[in-house]
PDB file of N, CA and C in Angstrom:
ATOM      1  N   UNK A   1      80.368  80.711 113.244  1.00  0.00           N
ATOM      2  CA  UNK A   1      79.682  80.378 112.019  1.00  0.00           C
ATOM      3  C   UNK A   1      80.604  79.526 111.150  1.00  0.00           C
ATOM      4  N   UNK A   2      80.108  78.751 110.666  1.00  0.00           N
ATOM      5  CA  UNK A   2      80.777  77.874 109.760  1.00  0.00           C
ATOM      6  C   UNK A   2      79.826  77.591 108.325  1.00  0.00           C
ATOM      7  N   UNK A   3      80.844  77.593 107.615  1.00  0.00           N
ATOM      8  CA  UNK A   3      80.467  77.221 105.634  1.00  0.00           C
ATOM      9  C   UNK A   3      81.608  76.320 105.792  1.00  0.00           C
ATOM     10  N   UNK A   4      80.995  75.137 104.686  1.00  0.00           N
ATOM     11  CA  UNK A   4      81.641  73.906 104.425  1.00  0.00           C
ATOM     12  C   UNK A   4      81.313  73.808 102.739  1.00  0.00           C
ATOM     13  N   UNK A   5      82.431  72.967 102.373  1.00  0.00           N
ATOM     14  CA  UNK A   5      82.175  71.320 101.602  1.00  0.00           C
ATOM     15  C   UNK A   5      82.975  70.727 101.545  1.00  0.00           C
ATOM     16  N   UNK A   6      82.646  70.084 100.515  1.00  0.00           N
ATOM     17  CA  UNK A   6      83.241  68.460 100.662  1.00  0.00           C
ATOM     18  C   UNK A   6      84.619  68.583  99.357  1.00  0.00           C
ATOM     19  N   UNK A   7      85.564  68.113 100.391  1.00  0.00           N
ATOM     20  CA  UNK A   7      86.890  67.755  98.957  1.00  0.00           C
ATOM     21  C   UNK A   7      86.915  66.379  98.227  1.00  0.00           C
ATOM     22  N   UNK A   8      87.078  66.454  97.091  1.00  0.00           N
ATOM     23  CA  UNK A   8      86.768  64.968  96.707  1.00  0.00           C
ATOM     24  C   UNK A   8      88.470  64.527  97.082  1.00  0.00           C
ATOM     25  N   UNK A   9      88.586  63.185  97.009  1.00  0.00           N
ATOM     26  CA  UNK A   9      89.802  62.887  97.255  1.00  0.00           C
ATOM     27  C   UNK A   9      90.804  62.635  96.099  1.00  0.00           C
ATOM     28  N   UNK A  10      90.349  63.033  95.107  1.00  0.00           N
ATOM     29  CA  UNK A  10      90.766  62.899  93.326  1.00  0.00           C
ATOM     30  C   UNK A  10      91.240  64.578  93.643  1.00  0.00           C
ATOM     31  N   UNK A  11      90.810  65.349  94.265  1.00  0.00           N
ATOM     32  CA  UNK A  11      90.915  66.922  94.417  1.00  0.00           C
ATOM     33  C   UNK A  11      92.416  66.824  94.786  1.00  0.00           C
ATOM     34  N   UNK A  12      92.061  65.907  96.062  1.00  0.00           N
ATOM     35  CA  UNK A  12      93.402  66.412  97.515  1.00  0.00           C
ATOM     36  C   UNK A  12      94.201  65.876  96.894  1.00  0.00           C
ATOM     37  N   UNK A  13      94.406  64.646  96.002  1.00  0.00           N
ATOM     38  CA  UNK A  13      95.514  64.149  95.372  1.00  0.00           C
ATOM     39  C   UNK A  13      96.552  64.991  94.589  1.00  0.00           C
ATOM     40  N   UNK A  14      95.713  65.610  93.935  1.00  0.00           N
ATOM     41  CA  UNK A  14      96.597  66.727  93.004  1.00  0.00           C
ATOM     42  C   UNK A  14      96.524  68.253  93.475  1.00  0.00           C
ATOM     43  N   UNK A  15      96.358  68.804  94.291  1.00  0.00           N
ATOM     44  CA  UNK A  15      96.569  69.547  94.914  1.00  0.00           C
ATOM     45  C   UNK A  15      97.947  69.344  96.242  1.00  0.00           C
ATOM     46  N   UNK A  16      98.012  68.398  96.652  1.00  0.00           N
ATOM     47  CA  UNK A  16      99.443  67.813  97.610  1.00  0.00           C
ATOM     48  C   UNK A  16     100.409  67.709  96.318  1.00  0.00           C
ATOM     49  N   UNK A  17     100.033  67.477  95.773  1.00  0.00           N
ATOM     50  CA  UNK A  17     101.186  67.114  94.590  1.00  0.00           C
ATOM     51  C   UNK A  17     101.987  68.309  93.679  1.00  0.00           C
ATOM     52  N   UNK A  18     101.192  69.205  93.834  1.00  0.00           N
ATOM     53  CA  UNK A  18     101.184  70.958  93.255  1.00  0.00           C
ATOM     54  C   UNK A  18     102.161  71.231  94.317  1.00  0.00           C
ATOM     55  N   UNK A  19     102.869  72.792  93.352  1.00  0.00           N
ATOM     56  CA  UNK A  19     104.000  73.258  93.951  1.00  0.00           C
ATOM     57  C   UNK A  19     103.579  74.088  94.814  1.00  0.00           C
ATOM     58  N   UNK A  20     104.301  74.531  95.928  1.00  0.00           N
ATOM     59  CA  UNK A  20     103.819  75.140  97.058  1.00  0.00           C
ATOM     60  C   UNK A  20     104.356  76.826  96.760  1.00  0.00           C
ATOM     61  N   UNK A  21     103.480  77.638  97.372  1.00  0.00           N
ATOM     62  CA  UNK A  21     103.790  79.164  96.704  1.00  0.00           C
ATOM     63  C   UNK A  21     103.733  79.823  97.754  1.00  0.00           C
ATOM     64  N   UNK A  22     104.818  80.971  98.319  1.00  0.00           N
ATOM     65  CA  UNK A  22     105.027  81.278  99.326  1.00  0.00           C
ATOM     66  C   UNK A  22     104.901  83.195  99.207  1.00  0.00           C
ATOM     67  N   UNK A  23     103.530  83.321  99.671  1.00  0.00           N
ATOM     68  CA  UNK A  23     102.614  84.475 100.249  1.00  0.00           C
ATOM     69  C   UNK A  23     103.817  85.288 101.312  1.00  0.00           C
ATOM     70  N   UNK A  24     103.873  86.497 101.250  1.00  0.00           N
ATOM     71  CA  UNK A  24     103.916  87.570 101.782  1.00  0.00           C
ATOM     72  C   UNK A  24     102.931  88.165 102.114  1.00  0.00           C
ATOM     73  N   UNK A  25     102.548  87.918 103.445  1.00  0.00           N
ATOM     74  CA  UNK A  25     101.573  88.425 103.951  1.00  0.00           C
ATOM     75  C   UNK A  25     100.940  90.011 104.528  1.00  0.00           C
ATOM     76  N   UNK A  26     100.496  90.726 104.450  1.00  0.00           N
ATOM     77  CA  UNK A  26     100.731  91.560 104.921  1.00  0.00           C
ATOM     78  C   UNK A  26     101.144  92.747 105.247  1.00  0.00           C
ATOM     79  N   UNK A  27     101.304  94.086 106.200  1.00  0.00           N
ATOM     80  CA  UNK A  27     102.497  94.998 105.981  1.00  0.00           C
ATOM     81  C   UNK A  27     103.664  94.416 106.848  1.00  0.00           C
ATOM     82  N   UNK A  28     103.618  92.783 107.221  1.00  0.00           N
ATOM     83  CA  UNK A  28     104.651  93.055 108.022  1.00  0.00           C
ATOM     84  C   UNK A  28     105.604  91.464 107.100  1.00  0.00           C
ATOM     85  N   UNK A  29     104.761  91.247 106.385  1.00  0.00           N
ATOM     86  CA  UNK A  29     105.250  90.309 105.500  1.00  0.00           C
ATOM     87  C   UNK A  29     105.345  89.100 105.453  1.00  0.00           C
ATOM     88  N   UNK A  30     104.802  88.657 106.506  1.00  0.00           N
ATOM     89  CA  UNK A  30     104.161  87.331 106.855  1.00  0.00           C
ATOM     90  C   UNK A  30     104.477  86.204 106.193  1.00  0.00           C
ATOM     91  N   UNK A  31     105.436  85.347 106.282  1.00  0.00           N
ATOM     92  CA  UNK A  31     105.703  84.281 105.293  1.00  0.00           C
ATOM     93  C   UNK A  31     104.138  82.752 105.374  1.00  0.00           C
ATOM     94  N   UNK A  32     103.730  82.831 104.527  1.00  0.00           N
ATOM     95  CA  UNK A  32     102.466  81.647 104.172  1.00  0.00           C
ATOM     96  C   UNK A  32     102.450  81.029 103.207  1.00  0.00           C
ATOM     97  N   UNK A  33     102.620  79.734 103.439  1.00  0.00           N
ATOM     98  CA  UNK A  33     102.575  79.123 101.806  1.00  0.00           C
ATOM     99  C   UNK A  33     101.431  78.566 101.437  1.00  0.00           C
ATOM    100  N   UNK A  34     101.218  77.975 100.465  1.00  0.00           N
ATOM    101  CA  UNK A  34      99.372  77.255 100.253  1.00  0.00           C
ATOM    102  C   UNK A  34     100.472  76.592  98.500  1.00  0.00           C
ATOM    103  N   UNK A  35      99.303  75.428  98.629  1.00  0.00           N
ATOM    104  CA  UNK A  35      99.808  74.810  97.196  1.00  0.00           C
ATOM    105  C   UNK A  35      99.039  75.396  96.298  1.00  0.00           C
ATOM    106  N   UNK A  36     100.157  75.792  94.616  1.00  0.00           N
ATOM    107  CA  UNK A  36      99.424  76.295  94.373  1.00  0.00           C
ATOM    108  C   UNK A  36      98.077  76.040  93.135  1.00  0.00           C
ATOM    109  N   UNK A  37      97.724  74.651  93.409  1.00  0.00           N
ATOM    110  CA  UNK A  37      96.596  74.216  92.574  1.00  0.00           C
ATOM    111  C   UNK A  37      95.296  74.483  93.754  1.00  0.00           C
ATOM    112  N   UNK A  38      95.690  74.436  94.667  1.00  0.00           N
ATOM    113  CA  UNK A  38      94.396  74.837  95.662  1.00  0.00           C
ATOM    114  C   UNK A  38      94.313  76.359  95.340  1.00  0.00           C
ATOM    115  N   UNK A  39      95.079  77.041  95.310  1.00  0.00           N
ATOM    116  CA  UNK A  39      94.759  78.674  95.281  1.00  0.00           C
ATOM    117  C   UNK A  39      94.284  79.101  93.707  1.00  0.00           C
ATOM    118  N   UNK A  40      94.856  78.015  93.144  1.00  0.00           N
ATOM    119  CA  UNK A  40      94.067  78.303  91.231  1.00  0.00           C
ATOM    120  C   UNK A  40      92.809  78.283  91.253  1.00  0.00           C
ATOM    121  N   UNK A  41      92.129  76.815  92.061  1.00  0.00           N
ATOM    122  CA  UNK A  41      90.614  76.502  91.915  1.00  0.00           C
ATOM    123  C   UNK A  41      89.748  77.639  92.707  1.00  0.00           C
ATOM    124  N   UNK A  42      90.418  78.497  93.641  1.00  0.00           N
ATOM    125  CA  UNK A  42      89.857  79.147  94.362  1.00  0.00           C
ATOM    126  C   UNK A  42      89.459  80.619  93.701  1.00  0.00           C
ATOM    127  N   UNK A  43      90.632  81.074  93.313  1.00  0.00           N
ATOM    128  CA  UNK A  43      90.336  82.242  92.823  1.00  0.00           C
ATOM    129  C   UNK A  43      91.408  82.742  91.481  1.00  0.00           C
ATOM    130  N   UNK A  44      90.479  83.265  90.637  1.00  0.00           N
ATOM    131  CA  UNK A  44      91.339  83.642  89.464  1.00  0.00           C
ATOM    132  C   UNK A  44      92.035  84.792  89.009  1.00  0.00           C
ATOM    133  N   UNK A  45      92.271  85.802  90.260  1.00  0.00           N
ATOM    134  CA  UNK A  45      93.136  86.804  90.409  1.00  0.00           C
ATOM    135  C   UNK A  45      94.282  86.165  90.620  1.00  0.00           C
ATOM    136  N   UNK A  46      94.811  84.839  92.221  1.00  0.00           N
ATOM    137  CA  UNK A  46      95.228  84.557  92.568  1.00  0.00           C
ATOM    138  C   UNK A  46      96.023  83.330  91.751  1.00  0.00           C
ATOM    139  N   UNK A  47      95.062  82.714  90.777  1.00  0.00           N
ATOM    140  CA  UNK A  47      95.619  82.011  89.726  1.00  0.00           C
ATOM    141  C   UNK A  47      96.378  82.244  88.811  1.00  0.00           C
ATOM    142  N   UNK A  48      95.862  83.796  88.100  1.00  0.00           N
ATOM    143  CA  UNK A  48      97.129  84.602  87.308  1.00  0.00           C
ATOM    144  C   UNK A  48      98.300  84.939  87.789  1.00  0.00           C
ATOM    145  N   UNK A  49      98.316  85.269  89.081  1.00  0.00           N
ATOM    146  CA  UNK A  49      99.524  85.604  89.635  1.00  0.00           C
ATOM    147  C   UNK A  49     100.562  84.344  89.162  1.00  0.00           C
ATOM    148  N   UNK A  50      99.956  83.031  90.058  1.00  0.00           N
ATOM    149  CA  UNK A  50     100.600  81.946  90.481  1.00  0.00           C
ATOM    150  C   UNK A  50     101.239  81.632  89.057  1.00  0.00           C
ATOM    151  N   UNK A  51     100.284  81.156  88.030  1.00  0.00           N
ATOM    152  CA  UNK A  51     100.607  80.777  86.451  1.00  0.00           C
ATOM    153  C   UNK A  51     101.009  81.256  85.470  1.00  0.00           C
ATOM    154  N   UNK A  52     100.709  82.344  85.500  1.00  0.00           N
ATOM    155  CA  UNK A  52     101.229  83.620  84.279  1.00  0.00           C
ATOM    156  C   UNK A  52     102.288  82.838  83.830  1.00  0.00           C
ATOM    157  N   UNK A  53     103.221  83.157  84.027  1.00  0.00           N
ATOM    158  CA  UNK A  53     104.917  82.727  83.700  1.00  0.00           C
ATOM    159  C   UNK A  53     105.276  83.729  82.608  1.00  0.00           C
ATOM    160  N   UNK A  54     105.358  85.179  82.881  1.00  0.00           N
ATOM    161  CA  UNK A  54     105.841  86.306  82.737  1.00  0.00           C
ATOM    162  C   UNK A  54     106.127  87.200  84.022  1.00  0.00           C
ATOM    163  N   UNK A  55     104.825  87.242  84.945  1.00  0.00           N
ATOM    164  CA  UNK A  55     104.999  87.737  86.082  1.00  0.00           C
ATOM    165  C   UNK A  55     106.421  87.647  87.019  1.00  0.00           C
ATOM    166  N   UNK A  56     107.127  88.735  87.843  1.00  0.00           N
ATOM    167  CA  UNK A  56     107.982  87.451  88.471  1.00  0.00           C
ATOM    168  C   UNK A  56     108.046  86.814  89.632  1.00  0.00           C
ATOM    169  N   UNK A  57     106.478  87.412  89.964  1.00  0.00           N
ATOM    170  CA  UNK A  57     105.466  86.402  91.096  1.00  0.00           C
ATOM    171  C   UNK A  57     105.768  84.764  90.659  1.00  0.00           C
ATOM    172  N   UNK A  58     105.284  84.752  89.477  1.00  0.00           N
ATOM    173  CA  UNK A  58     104.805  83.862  88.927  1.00  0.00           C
ATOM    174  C   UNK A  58     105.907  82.790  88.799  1.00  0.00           C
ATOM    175  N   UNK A  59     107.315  83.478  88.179  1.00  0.00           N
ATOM    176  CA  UNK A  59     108.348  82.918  88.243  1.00  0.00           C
ATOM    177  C   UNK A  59     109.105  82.431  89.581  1.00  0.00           C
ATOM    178  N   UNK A  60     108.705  82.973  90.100  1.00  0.00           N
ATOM    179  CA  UNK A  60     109.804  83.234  91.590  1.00  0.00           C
ATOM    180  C   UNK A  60     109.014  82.334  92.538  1.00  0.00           C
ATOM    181  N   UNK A  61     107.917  81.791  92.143  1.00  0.00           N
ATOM    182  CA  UNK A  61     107.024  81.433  93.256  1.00  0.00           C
ATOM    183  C   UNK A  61     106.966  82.011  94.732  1.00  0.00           C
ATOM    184  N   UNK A  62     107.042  83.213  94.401  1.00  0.00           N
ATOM    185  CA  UNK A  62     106.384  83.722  95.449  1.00  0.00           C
ATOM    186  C   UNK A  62     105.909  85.326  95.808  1.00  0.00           C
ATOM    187  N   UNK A  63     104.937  85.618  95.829  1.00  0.00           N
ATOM    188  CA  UNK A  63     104.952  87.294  95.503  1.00  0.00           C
ATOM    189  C   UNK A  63     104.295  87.340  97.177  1.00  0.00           C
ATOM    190  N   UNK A  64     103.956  89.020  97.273  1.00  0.00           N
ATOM    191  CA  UNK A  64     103.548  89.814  98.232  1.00  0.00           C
ATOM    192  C   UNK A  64     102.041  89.987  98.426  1.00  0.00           C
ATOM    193  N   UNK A  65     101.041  89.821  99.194  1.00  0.00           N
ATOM    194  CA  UNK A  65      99.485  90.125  99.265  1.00  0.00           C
ATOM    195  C   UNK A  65      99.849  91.443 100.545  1.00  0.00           C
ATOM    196  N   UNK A  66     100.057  92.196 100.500  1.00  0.00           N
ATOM    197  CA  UNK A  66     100.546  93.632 101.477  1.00  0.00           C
ATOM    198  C   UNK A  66      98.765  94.179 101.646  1.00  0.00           C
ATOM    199  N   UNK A  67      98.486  93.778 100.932  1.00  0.00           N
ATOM    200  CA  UNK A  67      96.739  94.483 101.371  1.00  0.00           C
ATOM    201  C   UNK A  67      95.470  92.834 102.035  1.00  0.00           C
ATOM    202  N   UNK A  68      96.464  92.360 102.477  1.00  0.00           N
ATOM    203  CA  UNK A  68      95.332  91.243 103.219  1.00  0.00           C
ATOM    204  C   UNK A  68      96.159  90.832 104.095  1.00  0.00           C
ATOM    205  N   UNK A  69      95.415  91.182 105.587  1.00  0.00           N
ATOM    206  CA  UNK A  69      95.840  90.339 106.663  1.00  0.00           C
ATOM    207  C   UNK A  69      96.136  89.045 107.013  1.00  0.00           C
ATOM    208  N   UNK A  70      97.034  88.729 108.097  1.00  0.00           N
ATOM    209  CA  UNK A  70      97.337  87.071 108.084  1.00  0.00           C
ATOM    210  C   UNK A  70      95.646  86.654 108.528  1.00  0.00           C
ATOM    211  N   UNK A  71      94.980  87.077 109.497  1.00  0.00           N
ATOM    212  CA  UNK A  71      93.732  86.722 109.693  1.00  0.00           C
ATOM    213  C   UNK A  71      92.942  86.064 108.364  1.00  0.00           C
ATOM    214  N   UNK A  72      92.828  87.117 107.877  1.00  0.00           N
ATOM    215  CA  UNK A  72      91.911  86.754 106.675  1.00  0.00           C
ATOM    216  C   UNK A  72      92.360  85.760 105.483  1.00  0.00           C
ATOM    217  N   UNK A  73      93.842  85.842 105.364  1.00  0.00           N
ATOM    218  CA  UNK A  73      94.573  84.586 104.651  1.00  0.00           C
ATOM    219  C   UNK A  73      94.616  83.330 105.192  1.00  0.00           C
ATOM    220  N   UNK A  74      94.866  82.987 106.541  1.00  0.00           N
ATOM    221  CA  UNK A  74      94.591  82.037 106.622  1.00  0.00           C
ATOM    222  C   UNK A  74      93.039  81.129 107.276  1.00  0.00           C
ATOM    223  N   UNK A  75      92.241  82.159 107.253  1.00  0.00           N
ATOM    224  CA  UNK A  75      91.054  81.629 106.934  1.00  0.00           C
ATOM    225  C   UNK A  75      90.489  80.862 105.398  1.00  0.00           C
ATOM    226  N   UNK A  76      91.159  82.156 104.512  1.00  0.00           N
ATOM    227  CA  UNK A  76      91.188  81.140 103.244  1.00  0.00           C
ATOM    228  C   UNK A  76      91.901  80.526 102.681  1.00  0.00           C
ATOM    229  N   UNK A  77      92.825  80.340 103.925  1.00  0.00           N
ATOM    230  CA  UNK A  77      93.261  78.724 103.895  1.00  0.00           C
ATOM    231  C   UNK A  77      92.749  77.739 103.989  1.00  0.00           C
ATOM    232  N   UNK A  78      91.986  77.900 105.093  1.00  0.00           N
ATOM    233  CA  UNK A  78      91.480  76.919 106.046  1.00  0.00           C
ATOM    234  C   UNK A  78      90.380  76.987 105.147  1.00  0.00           C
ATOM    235  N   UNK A  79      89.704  77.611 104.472  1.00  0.00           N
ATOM    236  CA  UNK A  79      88.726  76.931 103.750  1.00  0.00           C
ATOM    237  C   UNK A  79      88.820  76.345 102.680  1.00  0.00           C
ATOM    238  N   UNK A  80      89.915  76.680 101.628  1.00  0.00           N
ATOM    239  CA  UNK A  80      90.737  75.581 100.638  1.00  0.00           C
ATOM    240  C   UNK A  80      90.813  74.831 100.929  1.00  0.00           C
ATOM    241  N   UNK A  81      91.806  74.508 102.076  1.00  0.00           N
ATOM    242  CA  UNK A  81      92.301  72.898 102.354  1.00  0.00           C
ATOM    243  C   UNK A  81      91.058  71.917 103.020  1.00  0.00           C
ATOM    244  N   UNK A  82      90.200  72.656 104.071  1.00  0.00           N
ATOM    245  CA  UNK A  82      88.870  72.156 104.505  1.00  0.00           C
ATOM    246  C   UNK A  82      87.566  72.068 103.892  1.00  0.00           C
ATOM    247  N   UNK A  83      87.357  72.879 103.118  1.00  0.00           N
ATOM    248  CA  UNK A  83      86.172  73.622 102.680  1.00  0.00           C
ATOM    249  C   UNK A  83      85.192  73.917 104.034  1.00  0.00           C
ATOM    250  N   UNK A  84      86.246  74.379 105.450  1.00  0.00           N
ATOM    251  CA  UNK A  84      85.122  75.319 106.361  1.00  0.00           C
ATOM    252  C   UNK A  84      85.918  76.576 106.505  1.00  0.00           C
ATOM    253  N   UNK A  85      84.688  77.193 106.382  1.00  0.00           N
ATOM    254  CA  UNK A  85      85.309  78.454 107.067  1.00  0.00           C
ATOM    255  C   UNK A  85      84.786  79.113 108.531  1.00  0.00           C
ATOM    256  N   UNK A  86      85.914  79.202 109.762  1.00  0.00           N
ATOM    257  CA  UNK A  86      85.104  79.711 111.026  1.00  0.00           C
ATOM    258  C   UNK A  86      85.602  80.979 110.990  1.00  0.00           C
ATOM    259  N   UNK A  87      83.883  81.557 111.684  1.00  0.00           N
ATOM    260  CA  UNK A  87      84.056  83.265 111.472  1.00  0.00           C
ATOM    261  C   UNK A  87      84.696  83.765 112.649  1.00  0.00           C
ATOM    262  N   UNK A  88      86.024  83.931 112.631  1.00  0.00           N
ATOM    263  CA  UNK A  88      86.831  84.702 113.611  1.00  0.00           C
ATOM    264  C   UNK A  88      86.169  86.019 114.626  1.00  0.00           C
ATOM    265  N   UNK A  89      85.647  86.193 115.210  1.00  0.00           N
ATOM    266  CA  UNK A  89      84.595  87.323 116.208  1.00  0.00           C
ATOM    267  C   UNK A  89      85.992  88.438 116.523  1.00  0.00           C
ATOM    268  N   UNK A  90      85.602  89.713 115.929  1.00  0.00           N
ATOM    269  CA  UNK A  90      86.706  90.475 116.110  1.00  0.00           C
ATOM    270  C   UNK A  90      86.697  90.853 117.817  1.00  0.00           C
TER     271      UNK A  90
END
Protein backbone atom coordinates (compact mmCIF):
# COMPACT_ATOMS: atom_id res chain seq x y z
CA UNK A 1 0.00 0.00 0.00
CA UNK A 2 1.18 3.27 -0.71
CA UNK A 3 0.08 7.15 0.40
CA UNK A 4 1.81 9.91 -1.40
CA UNK A 5 2.36 13.66 -2.14
CA UNK A 6 3.93 15.95 -3.72
CA UNK A 7 7.10 18.07 -2.25
CA UNK A 8 7.23 21.37 -3.64
CA UNK A 9 10.77 22.14 -4.50
CA UNK A 10 10.71 25.63 -2.46
CA UNK A 11 9.98 22.74 0.46
CA UNK A 12 13.18 20.49 -0.39
CA UNK A 13 15.26 23.62 -0.58
CA UNK A 14 14.97 24.52 2.96
CA UNK A 15 14.61 21.49 4.46
CA UNK A 16 18.42 20.20 2.92
CA UNK A 17 19.51 23.31 4.26
CA UNK A 18 18.10 22.61 8.01
CA UNK A 19 20.24 21.11 10.64
CA UNK A 20 20.29 17.48 10.81
CA UNK A 21 19.04 15.84 14.28
CA UNK A 22 20.23 12.63 15.35
CA UNK A 23 17.31 10.08 16.73
CA UNK A 24 18.01 7.35 19.11
CA UNK A 25 16.12 4.86 18.04
CA UNK A 26 14.69 2.43 19.92
CA UNK A 27 15.62 -0.02 22.95
CA UNK A 28 18.66 -0.69 21.25
CA UNK A 29 19.38 2.89 20.27
CA UNK A 30 19.53 3.07 16.83
CA UNK A 31 21.45 6.03 15.53
CA UNK A 32 18.91 8.02 12.66
CA UNK A 33 19.15 11.32 11.62
CA UNK A 34 16.33 13.32 9.58
CA UNK A 35 16.69 17.20 9.02
CA UNK A 36 15.23 18.91 11.32
CA UNK A 37 12.76 21.26 9.34
CA UNK A 38 11.28 18.10 7.74
CA UNK A 39 10.45 16.60 11.21
CA UNK A 40 8.93 20.25 12.39
CA UNK A 41 6.40 20.26 9.35
CA UNK A 42 5.54 16.78 10.22
CA UNK A 43 4.74 16.66 13.61
CA UNK A 44 4.47 18.99 16.57
CA UNK A 45 5.48 16.78 19.44
CA UNK A 46 8.57 16.15 17.41
CA UNK A 47 8.97 19.89 16.66
CA UNK A 48 9.06 20.86 20.39
CA UNK A 49 11.56 18.54 21.09
CA UNK A 50 13.80 19.66 18.09
CA UNK A 51 13.16 23.74 18.85
CA UNK A 52 12.41 24.30 22.36
CA UNK A 53 15.95 25.53 23.20
CA UNK A 54 15.57 24.70 26.91
CA UNK A 55 15.19 21.03 26.36
CA UNK A 56 18.62 19.32 26.18
CA UNK A 57 17.21 17.35 23.28
CA UNK A 58 16.79 20.41 21.86
CA UNK A 59 20.18 21.75 22.66
CA UNK A 60 22.25 18.79 22.02
CA UNK A 61 20.57 18.00 18.80
CA UNK A 62 19.86 14.93 19.53
CA UNK A 63 17.54 13.03 21.95
CA UNK A 64 16.19 9.33 22.36
CA UNK A 65 12.57 7.95 20.70
CA UNK A 66 13.10 4.41 23.04
CA UNK A 67 9.30 3.79 22.41
CA UNK A 68 9.35 3.64 18.43
CA UNK A 69 10.91 1.12 16.39
CA UNK A 70 13.56 1.58 13.62
CA UNK A 71 10.70 0.06 11.34
CA UNK A 72 8.27 2.53 12.00
CA UNK A 73 10.87 5.56 12.03
CA UNK A 74 12.08 5.08 9.08
CA UNK A 75 8.98 4.72 7.33
CA UNK A 76 8.36 8.19 8.55
CA UNK A 77 11.12 8.95 7.02
CA UNK A 78 10.49 7.81 3.96
CA UNK A 79 7.38 9.59 3.96
CA UNK A 80 8.88 13.11 4.90
CA UNK A 81 11.50 13.04 2.51
CA UNK A 82 9.04 11.26 -0.27
CA UNK A 83 5.68 11.92 0.75
CA UNK A 84 5.11 7.81 0.20
CA UNK A 85 4.58 5.69 2.56
CA UNK A 86 4.98 1.62 1.84
CA UNK A 87 3.12 -0.58 4.21
CA UNK A 88 5.81 -2.92 5.49
CA UNK A 89 3.62 -6.63 5.74
CA UNK A 90 4.67 -7.90 9.16
Amino acid sequence: MHVGRTLESSNLSSIIRSSPYEFLVGADRTRMVIHDSIAQNLSEPLSALIHNGQMKESISGGGPLDDVDVDTFTGFCEFAYTGVYSRREP
